[in-house]
C-alpha atoms as a PDB file:
ATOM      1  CA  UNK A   1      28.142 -10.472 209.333  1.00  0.00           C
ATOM      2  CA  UNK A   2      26.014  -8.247 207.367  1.00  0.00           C
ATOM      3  CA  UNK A   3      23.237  -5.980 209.414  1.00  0.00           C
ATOM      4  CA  UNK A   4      19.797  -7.554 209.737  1.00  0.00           C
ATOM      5  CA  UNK A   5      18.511  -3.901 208.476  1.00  0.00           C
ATOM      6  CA  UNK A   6      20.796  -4.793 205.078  1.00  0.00           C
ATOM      7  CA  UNK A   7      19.382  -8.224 204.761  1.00  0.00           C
ATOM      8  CA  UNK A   8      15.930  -7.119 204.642  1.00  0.00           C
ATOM      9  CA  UNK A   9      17.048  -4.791 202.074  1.00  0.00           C
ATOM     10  CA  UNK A  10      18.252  -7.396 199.866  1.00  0.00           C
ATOM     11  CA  UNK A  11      15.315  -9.335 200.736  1.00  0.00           C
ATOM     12  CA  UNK A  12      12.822  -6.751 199.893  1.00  0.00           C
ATOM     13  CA  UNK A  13      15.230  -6.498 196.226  1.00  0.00           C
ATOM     14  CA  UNK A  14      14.139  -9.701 195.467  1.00  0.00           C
ATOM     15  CA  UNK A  15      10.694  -9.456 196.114  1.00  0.00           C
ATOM     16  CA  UNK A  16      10.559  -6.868 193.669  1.00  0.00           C
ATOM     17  CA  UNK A  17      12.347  -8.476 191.228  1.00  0.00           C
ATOM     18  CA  UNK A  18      10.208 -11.454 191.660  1.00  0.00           C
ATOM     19  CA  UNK A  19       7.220  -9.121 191.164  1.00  0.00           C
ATOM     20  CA  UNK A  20       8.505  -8.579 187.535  1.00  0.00           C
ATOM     21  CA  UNK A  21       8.538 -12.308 186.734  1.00  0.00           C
ATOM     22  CA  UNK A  22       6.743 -13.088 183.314  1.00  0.00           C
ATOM     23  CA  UNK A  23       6.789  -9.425 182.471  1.00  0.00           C
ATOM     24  CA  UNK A  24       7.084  -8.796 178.846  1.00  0.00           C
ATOM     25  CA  UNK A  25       9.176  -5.362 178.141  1.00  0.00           C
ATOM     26  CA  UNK A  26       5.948  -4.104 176.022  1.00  0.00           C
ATOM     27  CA  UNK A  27       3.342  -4.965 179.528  1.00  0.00           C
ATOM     28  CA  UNK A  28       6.440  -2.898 181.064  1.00  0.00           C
ATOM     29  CA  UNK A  29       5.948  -0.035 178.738  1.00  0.00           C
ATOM     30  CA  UNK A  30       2.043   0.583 179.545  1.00  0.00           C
ATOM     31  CA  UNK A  31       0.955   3.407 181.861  1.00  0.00           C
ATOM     32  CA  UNK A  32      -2.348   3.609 183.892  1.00  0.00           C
ATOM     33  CA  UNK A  33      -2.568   7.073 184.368  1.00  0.00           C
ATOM     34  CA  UNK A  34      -1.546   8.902 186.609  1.00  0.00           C
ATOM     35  CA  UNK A  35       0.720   6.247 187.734  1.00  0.00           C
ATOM     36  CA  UNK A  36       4.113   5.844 185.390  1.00  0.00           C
ATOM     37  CA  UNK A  37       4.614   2.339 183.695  1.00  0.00           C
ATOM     38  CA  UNK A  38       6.577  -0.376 185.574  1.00  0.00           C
ATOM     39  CA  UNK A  39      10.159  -0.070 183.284  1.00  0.00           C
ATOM     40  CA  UNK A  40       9.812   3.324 184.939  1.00  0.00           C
ATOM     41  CA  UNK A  41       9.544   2.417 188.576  1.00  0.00           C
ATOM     42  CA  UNK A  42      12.732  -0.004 187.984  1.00  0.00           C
ATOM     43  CA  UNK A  43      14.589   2.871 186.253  1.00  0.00           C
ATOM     44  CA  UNK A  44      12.694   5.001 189.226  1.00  0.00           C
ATOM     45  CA  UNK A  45      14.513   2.359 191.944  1.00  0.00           C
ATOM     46  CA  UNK A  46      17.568   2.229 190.446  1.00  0.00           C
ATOM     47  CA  UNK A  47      17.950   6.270 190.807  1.00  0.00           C
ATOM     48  CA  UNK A  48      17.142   5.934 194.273  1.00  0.00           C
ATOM     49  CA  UNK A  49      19.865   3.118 194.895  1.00  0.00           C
ATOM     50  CA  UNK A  50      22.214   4.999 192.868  1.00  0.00           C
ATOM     51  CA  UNK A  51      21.491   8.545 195.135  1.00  0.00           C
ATOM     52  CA  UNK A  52      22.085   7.157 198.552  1.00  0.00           C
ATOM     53  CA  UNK A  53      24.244   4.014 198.281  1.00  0.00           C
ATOM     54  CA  UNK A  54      26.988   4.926 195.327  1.00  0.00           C
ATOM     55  CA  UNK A  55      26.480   8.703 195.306  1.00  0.00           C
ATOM     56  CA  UNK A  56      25.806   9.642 198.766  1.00  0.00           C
ATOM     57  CA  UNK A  57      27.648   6.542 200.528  1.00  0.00           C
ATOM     58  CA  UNK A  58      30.628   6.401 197.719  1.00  0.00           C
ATOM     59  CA  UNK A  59      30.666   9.610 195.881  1.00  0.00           C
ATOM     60  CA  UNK A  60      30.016   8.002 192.315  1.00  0.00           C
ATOM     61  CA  UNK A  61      27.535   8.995 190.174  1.00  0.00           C
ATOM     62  CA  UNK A  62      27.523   5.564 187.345  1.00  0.00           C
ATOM     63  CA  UNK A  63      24.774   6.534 185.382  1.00  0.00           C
ATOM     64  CA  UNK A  64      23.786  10.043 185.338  1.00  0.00           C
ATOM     65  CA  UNK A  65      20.912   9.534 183.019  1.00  0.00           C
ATOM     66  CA  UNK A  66      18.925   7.993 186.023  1.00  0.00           C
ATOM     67  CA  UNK A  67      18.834  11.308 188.110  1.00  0.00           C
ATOM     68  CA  UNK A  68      17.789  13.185 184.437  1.00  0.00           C
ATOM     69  CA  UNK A  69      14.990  10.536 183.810  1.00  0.00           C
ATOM     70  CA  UNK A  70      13.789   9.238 186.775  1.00  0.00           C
ATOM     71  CA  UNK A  71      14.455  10.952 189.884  1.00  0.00           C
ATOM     72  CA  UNK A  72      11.499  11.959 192.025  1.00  0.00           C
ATOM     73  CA  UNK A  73       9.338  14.559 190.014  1.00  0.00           C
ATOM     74  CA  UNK A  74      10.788  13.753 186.753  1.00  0.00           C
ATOM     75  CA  UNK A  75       8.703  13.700 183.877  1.00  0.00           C
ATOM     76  CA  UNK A  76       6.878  10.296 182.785  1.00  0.00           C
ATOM     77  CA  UNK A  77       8.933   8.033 179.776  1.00  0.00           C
ATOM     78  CA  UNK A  78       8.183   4.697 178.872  1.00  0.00           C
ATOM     79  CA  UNK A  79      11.636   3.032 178.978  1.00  0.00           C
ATOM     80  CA  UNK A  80      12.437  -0.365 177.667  1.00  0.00           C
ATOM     81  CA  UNK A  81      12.549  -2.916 180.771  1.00  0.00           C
ATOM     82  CA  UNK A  82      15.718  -5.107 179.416  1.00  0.00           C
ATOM     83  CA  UNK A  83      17.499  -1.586 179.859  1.00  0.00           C
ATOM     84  CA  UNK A  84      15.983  -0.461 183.334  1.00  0.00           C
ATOM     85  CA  UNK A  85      16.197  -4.278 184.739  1.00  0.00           C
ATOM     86  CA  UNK A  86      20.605  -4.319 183.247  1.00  0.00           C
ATOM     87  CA  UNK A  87      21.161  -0.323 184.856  1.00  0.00           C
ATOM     88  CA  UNK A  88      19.203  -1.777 188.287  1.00  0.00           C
ATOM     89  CA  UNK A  89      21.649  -5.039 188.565  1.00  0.00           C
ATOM     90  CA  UNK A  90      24.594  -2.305 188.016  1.00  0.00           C
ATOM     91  CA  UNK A  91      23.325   0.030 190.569  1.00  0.00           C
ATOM     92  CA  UNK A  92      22.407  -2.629 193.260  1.00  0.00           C
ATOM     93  CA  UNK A  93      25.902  -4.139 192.446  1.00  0.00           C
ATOM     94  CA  UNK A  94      27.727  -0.675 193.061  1.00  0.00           C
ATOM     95  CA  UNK A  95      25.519  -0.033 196.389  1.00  0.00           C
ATOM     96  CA  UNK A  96      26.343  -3.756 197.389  1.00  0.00           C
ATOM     97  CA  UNK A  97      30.201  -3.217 198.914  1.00  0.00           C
ATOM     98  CA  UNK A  98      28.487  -0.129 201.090  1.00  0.00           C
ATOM     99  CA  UNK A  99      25.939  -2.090 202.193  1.00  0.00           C
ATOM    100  CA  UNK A 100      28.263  -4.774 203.689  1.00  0.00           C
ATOM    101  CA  UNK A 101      30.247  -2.398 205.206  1.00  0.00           C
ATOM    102  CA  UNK A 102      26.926  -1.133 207.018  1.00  0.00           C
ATOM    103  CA  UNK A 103      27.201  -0.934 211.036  1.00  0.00           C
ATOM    104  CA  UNK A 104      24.561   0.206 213.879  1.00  0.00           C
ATOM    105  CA  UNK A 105      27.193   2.924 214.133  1.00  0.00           C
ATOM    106  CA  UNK A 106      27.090   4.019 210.619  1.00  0.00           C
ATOM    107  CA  UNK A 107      23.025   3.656 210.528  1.00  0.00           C
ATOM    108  CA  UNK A 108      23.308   6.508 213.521  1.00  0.00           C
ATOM    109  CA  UNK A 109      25.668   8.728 211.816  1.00  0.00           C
ATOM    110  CA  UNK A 110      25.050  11.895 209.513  1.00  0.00           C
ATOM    111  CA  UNK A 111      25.132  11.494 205.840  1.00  0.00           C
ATOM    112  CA  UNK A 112      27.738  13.647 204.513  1.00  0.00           C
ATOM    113  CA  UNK A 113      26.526  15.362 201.239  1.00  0.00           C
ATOM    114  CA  UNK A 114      29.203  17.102 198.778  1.00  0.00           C
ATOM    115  CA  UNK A 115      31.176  17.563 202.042  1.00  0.00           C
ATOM    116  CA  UNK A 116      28.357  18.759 204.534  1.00  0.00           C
ATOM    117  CA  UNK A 117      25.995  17.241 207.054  1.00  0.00           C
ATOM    118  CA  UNK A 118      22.341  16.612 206.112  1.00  0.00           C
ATOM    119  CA  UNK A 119      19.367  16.139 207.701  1.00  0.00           C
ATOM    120  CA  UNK A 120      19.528  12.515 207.258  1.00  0.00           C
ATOM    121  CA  UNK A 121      21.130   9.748 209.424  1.00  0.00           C
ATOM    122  CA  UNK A 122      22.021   6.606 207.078  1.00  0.00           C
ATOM    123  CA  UNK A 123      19.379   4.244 209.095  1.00  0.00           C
ATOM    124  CA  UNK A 124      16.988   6.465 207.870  1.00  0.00           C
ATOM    125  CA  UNK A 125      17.760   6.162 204.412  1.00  0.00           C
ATOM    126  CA  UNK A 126      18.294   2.881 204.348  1.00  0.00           C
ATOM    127  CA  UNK A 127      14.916   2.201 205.791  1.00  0.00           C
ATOM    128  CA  UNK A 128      13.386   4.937 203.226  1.00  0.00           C
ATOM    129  CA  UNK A 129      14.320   3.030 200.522  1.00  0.00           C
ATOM    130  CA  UNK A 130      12.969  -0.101 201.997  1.00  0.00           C
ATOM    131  CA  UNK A 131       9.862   1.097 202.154  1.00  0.00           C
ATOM    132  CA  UNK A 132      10.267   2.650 198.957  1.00  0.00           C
ATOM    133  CA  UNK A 133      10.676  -0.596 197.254  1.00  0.00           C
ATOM    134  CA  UNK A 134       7.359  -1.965 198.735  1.00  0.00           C
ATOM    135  CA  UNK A 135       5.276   0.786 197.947  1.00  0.00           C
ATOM    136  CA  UNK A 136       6.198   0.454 194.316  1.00  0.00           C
ATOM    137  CA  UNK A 137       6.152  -3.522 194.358  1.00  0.00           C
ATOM    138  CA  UNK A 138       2.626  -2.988 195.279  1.00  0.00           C
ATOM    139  CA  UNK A 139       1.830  -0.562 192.587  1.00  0.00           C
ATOM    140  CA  UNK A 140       3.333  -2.740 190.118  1.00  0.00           C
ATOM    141  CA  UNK A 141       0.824  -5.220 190.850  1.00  0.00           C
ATOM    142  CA  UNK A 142      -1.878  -3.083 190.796  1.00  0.00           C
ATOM    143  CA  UNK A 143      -0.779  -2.205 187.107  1.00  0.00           C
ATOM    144  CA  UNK A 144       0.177  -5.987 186.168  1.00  0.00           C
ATOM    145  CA  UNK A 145      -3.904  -6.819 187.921  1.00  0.00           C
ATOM    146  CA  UNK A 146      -5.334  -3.852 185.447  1.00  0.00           C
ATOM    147  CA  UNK A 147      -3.248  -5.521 182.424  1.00  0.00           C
ATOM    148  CA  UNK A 148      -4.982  -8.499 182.987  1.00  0.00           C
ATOM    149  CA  UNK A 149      -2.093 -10.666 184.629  1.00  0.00           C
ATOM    150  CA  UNK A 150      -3.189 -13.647 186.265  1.00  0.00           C
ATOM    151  CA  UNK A 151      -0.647 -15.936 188.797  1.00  0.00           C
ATOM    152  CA  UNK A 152       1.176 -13.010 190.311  1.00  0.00           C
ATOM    153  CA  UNK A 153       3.113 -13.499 193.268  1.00  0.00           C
ATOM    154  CA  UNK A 154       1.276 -13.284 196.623  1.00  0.00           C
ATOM    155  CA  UNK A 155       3.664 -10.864 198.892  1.00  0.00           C
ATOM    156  CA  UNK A 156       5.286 -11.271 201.073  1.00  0.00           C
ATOM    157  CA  UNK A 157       7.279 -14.833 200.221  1.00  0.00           C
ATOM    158  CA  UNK A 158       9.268 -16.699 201.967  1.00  0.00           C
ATOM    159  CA  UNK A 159      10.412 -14.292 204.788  1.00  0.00           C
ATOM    160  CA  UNK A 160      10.609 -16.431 207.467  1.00  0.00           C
ATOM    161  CA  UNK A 161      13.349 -18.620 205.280  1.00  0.00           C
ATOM    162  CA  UNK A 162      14.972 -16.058 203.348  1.00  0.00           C
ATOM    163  CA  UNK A 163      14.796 -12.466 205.884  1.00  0.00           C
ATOM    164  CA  UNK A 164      13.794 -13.889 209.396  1.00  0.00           C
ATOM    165  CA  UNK A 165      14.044 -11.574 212.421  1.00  0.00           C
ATOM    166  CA  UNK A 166      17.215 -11.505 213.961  1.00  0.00           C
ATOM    167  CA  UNK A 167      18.985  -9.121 216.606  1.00  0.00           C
ATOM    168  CA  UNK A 168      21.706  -7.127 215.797  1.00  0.00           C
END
């Protein structure tokens, strides 16, 4: 059975993606400075699922464009969203088979970097990017409120159907 930490992973995933709903690839584009333009915090997400769960967790690196163009600190692009939203399903994909293998024993352990223990213990991480994932589902609002979207999705959704509590 997958972990209950991994299913509100996935269910935080589709909250974003249900944040993007209706979003043309030109609204995508737009920055409100200083924040970067939503195709960017996509691209930005799938980085960050790339760096722990299929670099870190499998030793792949599928698309090394995403740590050039939008890793933490890198500089601000306005990508196209078809692209960001196509190397996100890839990256969640990849992360996907490490994710079900996930156990409250491998959420303790060390994360192993090119061969040497980190600071980080996978729970950690795995929470990180959780939170991660809201903080820029909420900014993406913000900048789909300022473009002058109307309808958006009222977070969270259906959490007590789709991600309930449950033990481990």
């Amino acid at each position: 059975m997958t972990h209950p930490l991994v299913d509100q992973l996935r269910f935080t995933r589709s909250e974003f993606k249900r944040c993007l709903k209706g979003l043309t690839p030109e609204d995508a584009a737009k920055r409100h400075l200083p924040m970067n333009c939503i195709a960017w915090n996509v691209g930005h997400l799938a980085w960050h699922e790339q760096r722990y769960f299929v670099t870190y967790a499998q030793d792949k690196i599928l698309m090394p464009e995403l740590n050039d163009l939008f890793s933490y600190g890198a500089p601000a692009c306005t990508p196209n969203l078809d692209d960001m939203l196509k190397a996100w399903k890839k990256m969640t994909k990849a992360a996907d088979p490490f994710l079900d293998s996930i156990t409250t024993e491998k959420l303790q352990s060390v994360v192993i970097k090119n061969g040497k223990p980190t600071k980080y213990i996978w729970g950690n991480l795995l929470q990180r990017i959780i939170y991660h994932y809201w903080y820029h589902t909420g900014e993406n609002a913000a900048i789909r409120q300022t473009l002058g979207h109307t309808d958006l999705p009222q977070f969270v959704g259906s959490i007590d159907s789709e991600a309930p509590y449950r033990s481990e």
